[in-house]
PDB file of N, CA and C in Angstrom:
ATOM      1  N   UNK A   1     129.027 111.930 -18.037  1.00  0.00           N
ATOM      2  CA  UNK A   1     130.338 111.599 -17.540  1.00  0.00           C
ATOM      3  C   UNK A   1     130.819 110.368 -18.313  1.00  0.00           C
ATOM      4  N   UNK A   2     132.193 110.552 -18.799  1.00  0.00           N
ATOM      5  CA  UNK A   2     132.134 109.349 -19.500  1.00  0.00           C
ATOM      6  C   UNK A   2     133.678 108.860 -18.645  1.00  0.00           C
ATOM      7  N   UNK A   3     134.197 107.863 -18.929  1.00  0.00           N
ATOM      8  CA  UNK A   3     135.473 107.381 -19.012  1.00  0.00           C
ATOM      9  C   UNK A   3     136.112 107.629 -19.740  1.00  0.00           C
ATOM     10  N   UNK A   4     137.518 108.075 -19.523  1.00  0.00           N
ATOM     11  CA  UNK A   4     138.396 109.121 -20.208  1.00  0.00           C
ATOM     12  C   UNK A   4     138.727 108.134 -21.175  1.00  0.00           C
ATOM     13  N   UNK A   5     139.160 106.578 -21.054  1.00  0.00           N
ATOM     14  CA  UNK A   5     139.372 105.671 -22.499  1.00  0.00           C
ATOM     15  C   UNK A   5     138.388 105.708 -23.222  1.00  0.00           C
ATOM     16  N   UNK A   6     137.089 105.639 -23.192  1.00  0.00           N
ATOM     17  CA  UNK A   6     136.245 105.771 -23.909  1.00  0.00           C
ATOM     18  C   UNK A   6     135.994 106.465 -24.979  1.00  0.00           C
ATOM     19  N   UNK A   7     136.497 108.116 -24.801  1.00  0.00           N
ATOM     20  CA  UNK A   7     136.433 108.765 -25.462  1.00  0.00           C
ATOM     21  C   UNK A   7     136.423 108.556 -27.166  1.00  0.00           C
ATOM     22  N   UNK A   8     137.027 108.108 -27.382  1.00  0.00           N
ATOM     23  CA  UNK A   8     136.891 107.615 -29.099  1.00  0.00           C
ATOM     24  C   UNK A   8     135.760 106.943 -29.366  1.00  0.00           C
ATOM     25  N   UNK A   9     134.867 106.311 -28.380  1.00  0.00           N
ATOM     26  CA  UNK A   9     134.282 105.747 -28.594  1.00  0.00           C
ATOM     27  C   UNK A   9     132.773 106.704 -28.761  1.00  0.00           C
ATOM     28  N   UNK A  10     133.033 107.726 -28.886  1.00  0.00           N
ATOM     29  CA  UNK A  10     131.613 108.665 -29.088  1.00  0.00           C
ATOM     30  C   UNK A  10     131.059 109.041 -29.891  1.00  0.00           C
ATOM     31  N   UNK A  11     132.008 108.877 -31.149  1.00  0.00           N
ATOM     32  CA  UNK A  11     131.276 109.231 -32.346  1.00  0.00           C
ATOM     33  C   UNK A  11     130.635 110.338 -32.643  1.00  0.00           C
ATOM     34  N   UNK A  12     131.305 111.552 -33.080  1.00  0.00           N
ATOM     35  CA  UNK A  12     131.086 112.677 -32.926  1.00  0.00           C
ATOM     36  C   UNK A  12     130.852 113.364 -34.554  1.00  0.00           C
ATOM     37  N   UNK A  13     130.024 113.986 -34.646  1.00  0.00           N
ATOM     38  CA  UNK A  13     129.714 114.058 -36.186  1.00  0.00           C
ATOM     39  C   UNK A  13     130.062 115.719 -36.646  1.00  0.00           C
ATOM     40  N   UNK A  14     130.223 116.487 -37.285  1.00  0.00           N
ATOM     41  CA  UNK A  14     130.088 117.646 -37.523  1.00  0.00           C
ATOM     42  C   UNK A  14     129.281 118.373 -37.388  1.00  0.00           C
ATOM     43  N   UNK A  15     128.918 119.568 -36.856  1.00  0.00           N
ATOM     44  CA  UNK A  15     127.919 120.094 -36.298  1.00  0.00           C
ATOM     45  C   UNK A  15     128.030 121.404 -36.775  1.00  0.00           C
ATOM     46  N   UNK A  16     129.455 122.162 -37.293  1.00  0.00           N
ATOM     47  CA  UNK A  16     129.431 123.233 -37.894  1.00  0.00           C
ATOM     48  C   UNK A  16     130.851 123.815 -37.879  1.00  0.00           C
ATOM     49  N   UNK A  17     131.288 124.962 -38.927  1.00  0.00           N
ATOM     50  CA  UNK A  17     132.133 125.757 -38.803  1.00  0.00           C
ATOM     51  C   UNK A  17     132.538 126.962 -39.049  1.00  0.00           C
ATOM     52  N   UNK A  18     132.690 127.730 -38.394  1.00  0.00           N
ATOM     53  CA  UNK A  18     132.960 129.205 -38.933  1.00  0.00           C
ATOM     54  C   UNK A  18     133.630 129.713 -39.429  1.00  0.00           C
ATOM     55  N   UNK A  19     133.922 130.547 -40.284  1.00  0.00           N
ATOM     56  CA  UNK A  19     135.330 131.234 -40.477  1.00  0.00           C
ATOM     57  C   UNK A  19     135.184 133.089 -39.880  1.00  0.00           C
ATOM     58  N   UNK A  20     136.503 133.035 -38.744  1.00  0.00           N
ATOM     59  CA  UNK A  20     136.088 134.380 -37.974  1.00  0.00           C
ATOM     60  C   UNK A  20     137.218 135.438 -38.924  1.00  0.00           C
ATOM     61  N   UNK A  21     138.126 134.877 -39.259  1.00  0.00           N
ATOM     62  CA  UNK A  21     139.090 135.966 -40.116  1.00  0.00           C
ATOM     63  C   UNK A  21     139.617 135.510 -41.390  1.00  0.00           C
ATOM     64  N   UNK A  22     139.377 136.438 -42.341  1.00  0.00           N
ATOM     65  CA  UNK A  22     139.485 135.697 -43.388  1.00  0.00           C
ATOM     66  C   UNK A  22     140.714 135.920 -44.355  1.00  0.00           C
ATOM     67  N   UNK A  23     141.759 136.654 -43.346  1.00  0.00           N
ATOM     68  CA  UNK A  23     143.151 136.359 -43.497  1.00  0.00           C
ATOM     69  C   UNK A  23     143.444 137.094 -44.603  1.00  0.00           C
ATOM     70  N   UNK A  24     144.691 137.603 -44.758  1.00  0.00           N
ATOM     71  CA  UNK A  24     145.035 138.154 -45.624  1.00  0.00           C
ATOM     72  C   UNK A  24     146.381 138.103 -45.523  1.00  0.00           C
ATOM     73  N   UNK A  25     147.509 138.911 -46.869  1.00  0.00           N
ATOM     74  CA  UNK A  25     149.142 138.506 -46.645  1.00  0.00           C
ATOM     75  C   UNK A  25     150.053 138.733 -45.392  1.00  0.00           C
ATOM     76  N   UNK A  26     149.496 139.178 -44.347  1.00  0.00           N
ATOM     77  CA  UNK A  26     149.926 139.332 -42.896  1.00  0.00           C
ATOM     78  C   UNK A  26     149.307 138.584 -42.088  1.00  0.00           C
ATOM     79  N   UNK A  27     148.307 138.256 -42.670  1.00  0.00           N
ATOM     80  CA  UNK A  27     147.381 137.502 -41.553  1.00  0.00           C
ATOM     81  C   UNK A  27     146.351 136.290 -42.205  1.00  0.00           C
ATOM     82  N   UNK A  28     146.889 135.246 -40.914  1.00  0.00           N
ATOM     83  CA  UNK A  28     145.955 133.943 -41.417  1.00  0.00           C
ATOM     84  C   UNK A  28     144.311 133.210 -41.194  1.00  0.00           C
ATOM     85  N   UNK A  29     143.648 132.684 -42.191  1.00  0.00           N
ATOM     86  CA  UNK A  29     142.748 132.423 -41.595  1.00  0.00           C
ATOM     87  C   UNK A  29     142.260 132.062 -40.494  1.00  0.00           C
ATOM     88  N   UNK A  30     140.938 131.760 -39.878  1.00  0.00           N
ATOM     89  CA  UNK A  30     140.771 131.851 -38.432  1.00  0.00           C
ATOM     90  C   UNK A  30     139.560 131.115 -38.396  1.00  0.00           C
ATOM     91  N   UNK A  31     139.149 130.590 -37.490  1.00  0.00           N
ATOM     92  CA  UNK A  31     138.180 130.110 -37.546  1.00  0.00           C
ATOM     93  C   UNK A  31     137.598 129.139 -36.136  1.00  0.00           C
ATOM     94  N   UNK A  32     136.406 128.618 -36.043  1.00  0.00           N
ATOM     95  CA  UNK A  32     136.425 127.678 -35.243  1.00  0.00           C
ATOM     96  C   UNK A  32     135.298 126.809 -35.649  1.00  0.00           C
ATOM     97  N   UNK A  33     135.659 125.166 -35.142  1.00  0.00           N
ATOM     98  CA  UNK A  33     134.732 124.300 -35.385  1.00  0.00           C
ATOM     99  C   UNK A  33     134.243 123.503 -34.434  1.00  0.00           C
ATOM    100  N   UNK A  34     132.548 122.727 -34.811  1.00  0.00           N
ATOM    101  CA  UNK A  34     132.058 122.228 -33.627  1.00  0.00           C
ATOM    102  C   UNK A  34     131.699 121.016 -34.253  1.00  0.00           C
ATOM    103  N   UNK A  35     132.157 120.200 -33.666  1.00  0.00           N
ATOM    104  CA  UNK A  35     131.657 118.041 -33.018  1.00  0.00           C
ATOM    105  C   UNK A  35     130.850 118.250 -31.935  1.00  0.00           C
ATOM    106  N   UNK A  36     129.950 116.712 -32.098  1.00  0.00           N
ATOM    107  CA  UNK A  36     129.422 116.343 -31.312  1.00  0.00           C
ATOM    108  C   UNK A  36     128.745 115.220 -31.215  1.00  0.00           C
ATOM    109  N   UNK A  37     127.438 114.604 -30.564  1.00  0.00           N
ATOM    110  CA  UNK A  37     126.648 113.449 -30.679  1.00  0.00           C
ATOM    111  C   UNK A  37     125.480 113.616 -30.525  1.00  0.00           C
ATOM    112  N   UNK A  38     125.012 114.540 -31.128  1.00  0.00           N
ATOM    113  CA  UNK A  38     123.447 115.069 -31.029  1.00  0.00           C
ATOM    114  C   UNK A  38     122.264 114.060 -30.684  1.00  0.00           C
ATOM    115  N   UNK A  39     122.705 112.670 -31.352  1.00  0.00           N
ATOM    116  CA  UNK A  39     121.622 112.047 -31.174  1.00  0.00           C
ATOM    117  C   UNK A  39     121.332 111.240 -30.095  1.00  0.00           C
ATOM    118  N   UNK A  40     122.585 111.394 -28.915  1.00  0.00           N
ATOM    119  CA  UNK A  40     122.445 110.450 -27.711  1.00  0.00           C
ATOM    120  C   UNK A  40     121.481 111.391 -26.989  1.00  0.00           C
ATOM    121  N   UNK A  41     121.168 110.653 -25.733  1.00  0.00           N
ATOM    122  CA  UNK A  41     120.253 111.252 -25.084  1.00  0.00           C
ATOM    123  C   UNK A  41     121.392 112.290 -24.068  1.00  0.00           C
ATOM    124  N   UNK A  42     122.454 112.032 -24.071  1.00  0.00           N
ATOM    125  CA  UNK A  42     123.118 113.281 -23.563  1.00  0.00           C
ATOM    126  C   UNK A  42     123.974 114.168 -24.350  1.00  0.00           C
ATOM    127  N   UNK A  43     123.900 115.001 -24.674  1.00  0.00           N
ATOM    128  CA  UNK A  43     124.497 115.426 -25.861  1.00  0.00           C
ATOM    129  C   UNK A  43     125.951 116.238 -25.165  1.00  0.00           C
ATOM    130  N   UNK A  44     126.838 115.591 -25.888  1.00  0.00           N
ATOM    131  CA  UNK A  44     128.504 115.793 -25.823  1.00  0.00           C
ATOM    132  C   UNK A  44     128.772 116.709 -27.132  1.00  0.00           C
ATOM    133  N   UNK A  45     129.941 117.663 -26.896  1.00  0.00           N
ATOM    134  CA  UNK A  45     130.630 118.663 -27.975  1.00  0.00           C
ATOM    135  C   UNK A  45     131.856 119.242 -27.562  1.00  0.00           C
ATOM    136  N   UNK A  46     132.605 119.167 -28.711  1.00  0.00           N
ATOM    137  CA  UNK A  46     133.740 119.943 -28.393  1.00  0.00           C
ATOM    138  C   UNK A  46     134.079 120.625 -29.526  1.00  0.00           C
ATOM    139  N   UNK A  47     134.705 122.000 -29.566  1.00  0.00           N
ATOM    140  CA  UNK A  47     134.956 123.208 -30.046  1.00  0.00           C
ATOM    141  C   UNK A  47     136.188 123.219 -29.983  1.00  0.00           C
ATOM    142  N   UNK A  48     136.523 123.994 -30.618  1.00  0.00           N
ATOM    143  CA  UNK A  48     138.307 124.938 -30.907  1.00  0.00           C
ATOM    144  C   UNK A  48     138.289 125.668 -31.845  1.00  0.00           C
ATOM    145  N   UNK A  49     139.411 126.037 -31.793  1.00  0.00           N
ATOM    146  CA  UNK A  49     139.720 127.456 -32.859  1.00  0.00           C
ATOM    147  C   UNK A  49     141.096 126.813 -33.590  1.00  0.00           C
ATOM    148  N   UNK A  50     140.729 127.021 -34.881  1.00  0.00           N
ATOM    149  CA  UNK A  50     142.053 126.419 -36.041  1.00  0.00           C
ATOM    150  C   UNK A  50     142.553 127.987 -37.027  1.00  0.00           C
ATOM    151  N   UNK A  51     143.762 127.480 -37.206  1.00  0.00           N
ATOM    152  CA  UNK A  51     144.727 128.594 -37.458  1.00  0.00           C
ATOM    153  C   UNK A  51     144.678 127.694 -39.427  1.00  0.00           C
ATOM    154  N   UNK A  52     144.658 128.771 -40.662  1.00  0.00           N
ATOM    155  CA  UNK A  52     145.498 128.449 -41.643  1.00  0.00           C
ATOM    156  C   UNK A  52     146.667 128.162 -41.875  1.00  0.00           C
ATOM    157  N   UNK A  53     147.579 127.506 -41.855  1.00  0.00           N
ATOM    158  CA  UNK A  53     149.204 127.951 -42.437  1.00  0.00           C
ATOM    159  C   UNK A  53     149.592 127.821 -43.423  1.00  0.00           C
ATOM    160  N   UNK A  54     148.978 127.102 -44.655  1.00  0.00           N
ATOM    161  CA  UNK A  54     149.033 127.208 -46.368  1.00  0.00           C
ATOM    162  C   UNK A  54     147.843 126.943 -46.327  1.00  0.00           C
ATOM    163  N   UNK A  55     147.976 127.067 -47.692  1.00  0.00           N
ATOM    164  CA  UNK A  55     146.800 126.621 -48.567  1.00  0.00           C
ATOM    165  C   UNK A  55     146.627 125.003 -48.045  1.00  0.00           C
ATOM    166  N   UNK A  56     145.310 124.623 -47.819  1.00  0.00           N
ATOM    167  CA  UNK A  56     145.518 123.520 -47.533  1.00  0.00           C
ATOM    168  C   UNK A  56     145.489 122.787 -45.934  1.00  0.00           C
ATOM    169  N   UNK A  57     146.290 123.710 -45.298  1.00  0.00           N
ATOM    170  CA  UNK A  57     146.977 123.369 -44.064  1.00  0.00           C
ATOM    171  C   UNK A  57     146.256 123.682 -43.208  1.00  0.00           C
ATOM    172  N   UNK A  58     145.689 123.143 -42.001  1.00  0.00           N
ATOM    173  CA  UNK A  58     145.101 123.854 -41.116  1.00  0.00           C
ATOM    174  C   UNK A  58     145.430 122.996 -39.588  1.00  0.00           C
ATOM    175  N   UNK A  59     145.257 123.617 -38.730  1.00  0.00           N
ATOM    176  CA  UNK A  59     146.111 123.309 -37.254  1.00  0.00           C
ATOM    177  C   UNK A  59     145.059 124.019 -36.066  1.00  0.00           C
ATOM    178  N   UNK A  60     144.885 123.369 -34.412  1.00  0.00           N
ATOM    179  CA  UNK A  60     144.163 123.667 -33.858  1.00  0.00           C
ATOM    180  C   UNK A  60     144.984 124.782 -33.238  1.00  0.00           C
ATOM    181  N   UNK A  61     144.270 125.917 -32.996  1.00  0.00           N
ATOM    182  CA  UNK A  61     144.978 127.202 -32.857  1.00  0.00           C
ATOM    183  C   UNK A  61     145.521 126.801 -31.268  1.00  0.00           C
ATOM    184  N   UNK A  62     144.947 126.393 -30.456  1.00  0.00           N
ATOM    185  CA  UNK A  62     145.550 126.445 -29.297  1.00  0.00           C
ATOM    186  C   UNK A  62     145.364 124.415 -28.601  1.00  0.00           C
ATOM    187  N   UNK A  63     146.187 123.713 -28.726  1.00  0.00           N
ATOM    188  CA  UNK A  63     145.562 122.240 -28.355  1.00  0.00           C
ATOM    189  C   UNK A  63     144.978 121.895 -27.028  1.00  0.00           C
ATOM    190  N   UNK A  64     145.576 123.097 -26.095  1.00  0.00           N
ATOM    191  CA  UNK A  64     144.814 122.481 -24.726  1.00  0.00           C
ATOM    192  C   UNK A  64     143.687 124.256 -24.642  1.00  0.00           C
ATOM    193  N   UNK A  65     143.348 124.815 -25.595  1.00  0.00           N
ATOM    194  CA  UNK A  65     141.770 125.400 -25.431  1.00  0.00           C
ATOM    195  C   UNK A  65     140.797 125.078 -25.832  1.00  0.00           C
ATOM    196  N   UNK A  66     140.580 123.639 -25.765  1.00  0.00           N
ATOM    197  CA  UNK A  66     139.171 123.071 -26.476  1.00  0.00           C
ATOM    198  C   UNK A  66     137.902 123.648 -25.715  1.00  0.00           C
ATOM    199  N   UNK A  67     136.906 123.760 -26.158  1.00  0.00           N
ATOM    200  CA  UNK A  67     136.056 123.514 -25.051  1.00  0.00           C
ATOM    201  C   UNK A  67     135.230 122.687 -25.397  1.00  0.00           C
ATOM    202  N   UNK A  68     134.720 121.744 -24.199  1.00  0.00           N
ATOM    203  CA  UNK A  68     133.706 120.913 -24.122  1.00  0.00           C
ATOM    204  C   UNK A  68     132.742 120.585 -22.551  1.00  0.00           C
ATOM    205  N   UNK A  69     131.653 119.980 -22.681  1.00  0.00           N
ATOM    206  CA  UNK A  69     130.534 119.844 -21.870  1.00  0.00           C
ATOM    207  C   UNK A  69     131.096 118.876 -21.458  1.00  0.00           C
ATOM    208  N   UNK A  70     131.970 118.071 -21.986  1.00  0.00           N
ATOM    209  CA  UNK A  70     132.444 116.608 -21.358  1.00  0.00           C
ATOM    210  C   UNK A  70     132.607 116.895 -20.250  1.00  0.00           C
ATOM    211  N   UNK A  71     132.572 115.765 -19.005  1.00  0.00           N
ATOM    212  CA  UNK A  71     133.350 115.887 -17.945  1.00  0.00           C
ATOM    213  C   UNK A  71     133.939 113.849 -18.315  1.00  0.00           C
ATOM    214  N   UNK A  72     135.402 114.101 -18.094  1.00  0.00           N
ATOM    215  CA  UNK A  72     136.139 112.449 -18.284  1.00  0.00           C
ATOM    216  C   UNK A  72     136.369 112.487 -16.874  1.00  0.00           C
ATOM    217  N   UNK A  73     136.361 110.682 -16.754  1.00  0.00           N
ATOM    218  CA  UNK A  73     136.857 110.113 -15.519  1.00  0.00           C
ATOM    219  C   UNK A  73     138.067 109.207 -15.485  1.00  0.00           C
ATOM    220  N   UNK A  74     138.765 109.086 -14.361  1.00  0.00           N
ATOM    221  CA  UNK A  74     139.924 108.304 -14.918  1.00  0.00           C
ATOM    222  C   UNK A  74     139.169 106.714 -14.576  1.00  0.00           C
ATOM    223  N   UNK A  75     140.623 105.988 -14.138  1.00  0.00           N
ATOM    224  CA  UNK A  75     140.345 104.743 -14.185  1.00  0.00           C
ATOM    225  C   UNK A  75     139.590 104.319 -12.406  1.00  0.00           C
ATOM    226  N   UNK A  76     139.532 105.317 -11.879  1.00  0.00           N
ATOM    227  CA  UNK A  76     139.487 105.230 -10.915  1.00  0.00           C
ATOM    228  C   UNK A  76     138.200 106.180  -9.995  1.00  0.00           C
ATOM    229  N   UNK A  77     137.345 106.415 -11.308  1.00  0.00           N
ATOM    230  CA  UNK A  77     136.575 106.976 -10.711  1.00  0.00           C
ATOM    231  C   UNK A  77     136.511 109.039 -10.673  1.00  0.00           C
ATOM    232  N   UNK A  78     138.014 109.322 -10.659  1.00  0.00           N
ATOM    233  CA  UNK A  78     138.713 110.611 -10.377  1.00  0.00           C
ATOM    234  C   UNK A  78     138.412 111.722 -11.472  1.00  0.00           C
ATOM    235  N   UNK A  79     137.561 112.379 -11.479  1.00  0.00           N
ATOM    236  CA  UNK A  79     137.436 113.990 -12.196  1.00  0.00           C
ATOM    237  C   UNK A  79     138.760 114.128 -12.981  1.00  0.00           C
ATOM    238  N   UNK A  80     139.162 114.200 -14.172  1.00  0.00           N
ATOM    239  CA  UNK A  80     140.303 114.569 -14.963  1.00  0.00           C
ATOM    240  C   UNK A  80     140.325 115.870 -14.749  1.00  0.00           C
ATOM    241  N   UNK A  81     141.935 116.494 -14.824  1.00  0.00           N
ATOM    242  CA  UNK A  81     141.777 117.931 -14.530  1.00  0.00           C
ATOM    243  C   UNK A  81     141.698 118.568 -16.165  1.00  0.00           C
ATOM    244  N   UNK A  82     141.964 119.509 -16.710  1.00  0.00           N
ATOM    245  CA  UNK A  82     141.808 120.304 -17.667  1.00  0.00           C
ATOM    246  C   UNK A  82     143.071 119.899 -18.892  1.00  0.00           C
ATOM    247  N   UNK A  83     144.107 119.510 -18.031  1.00  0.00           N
ATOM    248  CA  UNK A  83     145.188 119.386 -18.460  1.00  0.00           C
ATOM    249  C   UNK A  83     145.374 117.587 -19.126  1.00  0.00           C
ATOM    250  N   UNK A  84     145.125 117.062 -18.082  1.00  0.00           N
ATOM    251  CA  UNK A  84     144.830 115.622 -18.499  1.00  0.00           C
ATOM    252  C   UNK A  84     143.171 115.376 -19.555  1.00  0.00           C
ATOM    253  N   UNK A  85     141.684 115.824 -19.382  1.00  0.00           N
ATOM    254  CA  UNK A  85     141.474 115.698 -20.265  1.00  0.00           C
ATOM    255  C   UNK A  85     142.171 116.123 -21.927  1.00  0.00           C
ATOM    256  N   UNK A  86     142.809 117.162 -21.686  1.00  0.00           N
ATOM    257  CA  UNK A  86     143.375 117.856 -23.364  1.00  0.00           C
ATOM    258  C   UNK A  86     144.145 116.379 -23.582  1.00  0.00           C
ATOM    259  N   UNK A  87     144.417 116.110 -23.147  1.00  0.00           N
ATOM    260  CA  UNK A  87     145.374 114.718 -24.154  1.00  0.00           C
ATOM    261  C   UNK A  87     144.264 113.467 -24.238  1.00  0.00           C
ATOM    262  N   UNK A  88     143.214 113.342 -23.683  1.00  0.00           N
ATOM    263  CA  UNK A  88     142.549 112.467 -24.355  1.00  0.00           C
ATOM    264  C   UNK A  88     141.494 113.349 -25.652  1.00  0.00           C
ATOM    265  N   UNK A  89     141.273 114.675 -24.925  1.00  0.00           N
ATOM    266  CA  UNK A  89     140.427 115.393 -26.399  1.00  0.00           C
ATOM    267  C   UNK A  89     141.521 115.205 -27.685  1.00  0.00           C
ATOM    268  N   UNK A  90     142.065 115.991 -27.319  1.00  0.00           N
ATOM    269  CA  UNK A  90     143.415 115.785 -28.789  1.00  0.00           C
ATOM    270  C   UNK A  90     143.559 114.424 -29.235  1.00  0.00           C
ATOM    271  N   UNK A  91     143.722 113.372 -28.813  1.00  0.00           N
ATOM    272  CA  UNK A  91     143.872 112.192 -29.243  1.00  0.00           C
ATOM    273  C   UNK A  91     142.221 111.733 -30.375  1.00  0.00           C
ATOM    274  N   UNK A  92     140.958 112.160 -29.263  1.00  0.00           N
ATOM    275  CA  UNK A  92     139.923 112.468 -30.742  1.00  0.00           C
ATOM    276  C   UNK A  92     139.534 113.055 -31.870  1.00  0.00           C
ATOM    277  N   UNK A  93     140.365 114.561 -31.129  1.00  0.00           N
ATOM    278  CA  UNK A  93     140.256 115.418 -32.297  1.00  0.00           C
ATOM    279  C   UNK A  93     140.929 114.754 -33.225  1.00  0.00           C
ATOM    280  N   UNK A  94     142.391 114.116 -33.232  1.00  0.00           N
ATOM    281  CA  UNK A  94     143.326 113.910 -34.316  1.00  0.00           C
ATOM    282  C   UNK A  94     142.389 113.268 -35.098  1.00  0.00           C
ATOM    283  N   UNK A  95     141.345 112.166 -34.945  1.00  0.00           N
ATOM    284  CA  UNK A  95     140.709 111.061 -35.746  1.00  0.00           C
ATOM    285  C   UNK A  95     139.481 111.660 -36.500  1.00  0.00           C
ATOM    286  N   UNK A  96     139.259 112.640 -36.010  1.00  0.00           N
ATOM    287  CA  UNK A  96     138.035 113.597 -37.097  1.00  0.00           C
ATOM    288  C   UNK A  96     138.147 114.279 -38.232  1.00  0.00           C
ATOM    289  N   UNK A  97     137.578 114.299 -39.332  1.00  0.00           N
ATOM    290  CA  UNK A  97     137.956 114.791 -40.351  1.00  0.00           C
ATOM    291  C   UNK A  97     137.893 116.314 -40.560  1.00  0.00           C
ATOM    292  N   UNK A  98     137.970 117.519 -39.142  1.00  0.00           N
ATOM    293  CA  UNK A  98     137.359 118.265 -39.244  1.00  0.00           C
ATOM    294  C   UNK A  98     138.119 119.366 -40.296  1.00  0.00           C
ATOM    295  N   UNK A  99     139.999 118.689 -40.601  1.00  0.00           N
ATOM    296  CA  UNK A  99     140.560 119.815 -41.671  1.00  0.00           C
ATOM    297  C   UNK A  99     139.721 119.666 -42.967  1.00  0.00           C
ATOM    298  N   UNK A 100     138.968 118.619 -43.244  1.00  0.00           N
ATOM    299  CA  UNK A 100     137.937 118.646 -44.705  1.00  0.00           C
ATOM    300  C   UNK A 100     136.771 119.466 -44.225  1.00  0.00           C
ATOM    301  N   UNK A 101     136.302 119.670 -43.426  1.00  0.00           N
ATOM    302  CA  UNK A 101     134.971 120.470 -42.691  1.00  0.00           C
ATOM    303  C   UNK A 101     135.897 122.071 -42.938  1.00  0.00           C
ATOM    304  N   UNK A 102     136.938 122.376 -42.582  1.00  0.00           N
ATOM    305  CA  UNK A 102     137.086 123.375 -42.879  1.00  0.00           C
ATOM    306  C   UNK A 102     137.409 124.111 -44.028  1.00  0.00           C
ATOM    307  N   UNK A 103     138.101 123.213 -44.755  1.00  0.00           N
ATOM    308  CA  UNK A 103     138.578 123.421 -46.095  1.00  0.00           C
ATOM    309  C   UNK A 103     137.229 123.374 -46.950  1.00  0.00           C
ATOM    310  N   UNK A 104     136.328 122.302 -46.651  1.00  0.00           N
ATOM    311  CA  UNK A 104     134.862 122.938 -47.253  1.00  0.00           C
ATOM    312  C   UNK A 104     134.175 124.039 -46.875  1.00  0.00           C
ATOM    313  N   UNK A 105     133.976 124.738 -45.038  1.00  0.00           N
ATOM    314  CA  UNK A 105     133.400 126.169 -45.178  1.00  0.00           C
ATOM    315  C   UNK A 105     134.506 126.915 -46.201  1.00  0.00           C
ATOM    316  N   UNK A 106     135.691 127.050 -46.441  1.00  0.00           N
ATOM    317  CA  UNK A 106     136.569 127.842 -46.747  1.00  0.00           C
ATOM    318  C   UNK A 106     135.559 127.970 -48.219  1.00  0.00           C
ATOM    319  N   UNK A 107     136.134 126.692 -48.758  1.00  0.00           N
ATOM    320  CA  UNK A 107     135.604 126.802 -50.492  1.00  0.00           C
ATOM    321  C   UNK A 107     133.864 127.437 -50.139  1.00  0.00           C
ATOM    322  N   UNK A 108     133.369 127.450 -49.840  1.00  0.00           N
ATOM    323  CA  UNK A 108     131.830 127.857 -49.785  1.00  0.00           C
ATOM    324  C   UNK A 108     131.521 129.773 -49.377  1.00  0.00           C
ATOM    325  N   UNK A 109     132.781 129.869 -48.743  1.00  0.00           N
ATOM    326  CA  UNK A 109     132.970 130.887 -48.412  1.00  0.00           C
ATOM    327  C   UNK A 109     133.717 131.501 -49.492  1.00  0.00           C
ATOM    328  N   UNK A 110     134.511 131.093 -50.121  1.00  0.00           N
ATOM    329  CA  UNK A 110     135.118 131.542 -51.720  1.00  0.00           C
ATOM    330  C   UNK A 110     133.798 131.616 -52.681  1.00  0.00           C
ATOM    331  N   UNK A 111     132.891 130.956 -52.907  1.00  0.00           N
ATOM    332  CA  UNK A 111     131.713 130.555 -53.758  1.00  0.00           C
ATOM    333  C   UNK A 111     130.664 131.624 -53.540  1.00  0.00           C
ATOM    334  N   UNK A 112     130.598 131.644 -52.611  1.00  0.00           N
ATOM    335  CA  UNK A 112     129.996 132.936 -52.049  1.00  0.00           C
ATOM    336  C   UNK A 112     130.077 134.448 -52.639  1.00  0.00           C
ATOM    337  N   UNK A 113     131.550 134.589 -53.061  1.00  0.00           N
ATOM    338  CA  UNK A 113     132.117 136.388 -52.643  1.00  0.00           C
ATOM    339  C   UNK A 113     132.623 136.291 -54.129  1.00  0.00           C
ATOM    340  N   UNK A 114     132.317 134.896 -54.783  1.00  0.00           N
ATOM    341  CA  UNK A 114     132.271 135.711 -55.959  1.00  0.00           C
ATOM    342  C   UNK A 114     131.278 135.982 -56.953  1.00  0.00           C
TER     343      UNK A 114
END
């Protein structure tokens, strides 16, 4: 359980990423990626699914379908609901580098198939 300000304060490292569709001129890449803190003694993660839109470009496919093990608290002790954690997840996600995590499975996944 952490405190919902806290959150930035977790330090969440890359843990992996997939690519589920690999898009084509109707359709965009797909994918999803995983953070976390493996090395605390409680281990925290959060997931989502990111959409392509150029070359380059990548965006969380849905901002309030993250999932995570977190449970945040407010200032007061109070269970965050689903809706109020998504704006403190999003506010971490923004600070992670995970569009380079993807843009590297991408290239590896190009390296691959040829």
């Amino acid at each position: 359980m952490w405190q919902a300000c806290s959150t930035p304060d977790l330090h969440f490292v890359h843990l992996g990423t997939s690519v589920l569709s690999h898009g084509d001129q109707h359709q965009p890449r797909t994918g999803q990626t995983l953070w976390g803190n493996p090395l605390e003694p409680s281990v925290a993660g959060v997931a989502w699914d990111w959409v392509q839109l150029a070359h380059g470009v990548y965006v969380m496919a849905d901002p309030l379908g993250l999932v995570t093990n977190l449970r945040l608290v407010g200032d007061h002790g109070e269970t965050l609901t689903q809706s109020q954690m998504a704006l403190y997840l999003n506010e971490m996600v923004r600070h992670l580098p995970w569009q380079q995590e993807v843009n590297r499975a991408l290239q590896a996944l190009n390296n691959t198939s040829h």
